[in-house]
C-alpha atoms as a PDB file:
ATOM      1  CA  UNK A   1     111.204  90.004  79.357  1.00  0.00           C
ATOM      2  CA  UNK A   2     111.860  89.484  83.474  1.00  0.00           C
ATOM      3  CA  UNK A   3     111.332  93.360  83.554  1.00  0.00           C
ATOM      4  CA  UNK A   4     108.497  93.555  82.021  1.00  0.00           C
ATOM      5  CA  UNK A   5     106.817  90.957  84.099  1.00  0.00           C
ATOM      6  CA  UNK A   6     107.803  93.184  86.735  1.00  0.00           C
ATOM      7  CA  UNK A   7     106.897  96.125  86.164  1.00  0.00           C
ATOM      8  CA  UNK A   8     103.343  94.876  85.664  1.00  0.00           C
ATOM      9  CA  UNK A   9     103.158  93.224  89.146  1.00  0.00           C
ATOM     10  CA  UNK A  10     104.218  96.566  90.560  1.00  0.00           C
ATOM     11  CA  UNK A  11     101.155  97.858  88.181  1.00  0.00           C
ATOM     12  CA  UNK A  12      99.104  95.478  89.645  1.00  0.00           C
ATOM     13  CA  UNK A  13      99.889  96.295  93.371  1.00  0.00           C
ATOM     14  CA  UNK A  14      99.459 100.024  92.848  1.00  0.00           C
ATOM     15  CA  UNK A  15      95.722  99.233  91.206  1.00  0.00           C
ATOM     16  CA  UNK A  16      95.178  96.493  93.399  1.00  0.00           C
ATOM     17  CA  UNK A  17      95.943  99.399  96.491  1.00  0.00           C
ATOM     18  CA  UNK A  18      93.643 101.603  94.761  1.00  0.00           C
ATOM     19  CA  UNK A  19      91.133  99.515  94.063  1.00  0.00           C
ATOM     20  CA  UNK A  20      90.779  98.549  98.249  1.00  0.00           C
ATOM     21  CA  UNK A  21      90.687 102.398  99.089  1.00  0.00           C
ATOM     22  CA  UNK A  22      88.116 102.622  96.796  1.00  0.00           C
ATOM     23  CA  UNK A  23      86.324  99.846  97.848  1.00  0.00           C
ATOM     24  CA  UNK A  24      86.667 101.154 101.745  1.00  0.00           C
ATOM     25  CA  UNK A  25      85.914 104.570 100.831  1.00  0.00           C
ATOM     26  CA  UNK A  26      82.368 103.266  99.382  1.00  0.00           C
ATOM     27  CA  UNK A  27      81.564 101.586 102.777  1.00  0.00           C
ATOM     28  CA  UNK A  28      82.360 104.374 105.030  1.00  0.00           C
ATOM     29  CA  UNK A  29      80.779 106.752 102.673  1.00  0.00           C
ATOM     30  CA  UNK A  30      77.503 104.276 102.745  1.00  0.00           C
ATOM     31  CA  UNK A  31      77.322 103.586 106.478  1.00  0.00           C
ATOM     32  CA  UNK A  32      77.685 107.399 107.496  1.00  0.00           C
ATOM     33  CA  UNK A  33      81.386 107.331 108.586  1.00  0.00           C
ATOM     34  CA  UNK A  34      84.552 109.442 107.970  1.00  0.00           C
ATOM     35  CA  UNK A  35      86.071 108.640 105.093  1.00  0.00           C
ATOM     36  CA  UNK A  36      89.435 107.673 104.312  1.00  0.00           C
ATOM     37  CA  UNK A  37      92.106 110.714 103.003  1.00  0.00           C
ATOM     38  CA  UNK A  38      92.916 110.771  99.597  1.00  0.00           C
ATOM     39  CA  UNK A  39      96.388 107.818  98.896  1.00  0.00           C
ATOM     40  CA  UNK A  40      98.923 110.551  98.194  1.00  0.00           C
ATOM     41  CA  UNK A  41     101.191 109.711  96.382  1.00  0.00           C
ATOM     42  CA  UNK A  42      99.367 108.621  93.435  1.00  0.00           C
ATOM     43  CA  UNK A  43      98.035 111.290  90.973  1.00  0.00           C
ATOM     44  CA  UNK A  44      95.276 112.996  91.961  1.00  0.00           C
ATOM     45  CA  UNK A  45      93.052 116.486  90.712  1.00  0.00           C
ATOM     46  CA  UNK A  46      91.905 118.682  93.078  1.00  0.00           C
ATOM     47  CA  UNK A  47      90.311 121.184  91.282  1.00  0.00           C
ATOM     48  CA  UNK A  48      92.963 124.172  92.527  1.00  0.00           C
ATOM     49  CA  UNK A  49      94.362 124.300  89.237  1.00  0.00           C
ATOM     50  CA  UNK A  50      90.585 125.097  87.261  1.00  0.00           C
ATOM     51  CA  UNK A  51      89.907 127.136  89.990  1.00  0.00           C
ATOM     52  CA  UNK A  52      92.381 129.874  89.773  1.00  0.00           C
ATOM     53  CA  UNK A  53      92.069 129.378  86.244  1.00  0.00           C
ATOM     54  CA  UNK A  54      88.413 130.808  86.185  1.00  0.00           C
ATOM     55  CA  UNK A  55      89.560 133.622  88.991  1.00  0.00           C
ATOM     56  CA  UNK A  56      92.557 135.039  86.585  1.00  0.00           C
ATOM     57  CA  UNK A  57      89.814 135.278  83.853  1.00  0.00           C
ATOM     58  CA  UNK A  58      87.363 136.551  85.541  1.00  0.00           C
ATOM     59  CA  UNK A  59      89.793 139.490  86.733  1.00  0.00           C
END
């Protein structure tokens, strides 16, 4: 049961981290400002993938 607790407070820290970028990444974006780089070492899609997708089928 103790490792299940924990494993959810480590849950919560990595949303609770994601949540604040998000949060920041709304201001800047709102105010006119650079915004902050994507966190990396949480999943993320950049598109690369569907992209050469669409390229091999289109050759």
């Amino acid at each position: 049961m103790k490792w299940i607790n924990l494993t959810l407070a480590v849950l919560l820290l990595v949303l609770a981290r994601k949540l604040l970028w998000c949060v920041r990444w709304l201001w800047r974006y709102y105010h006119g400002r650079e915004v902050p780089p994507p966190i990396g070492w949480l999943p993320g899609r950049s598109g690369e993938g569907f992209a050469a997708h669409i390229q091999r089928t289109e050759e």
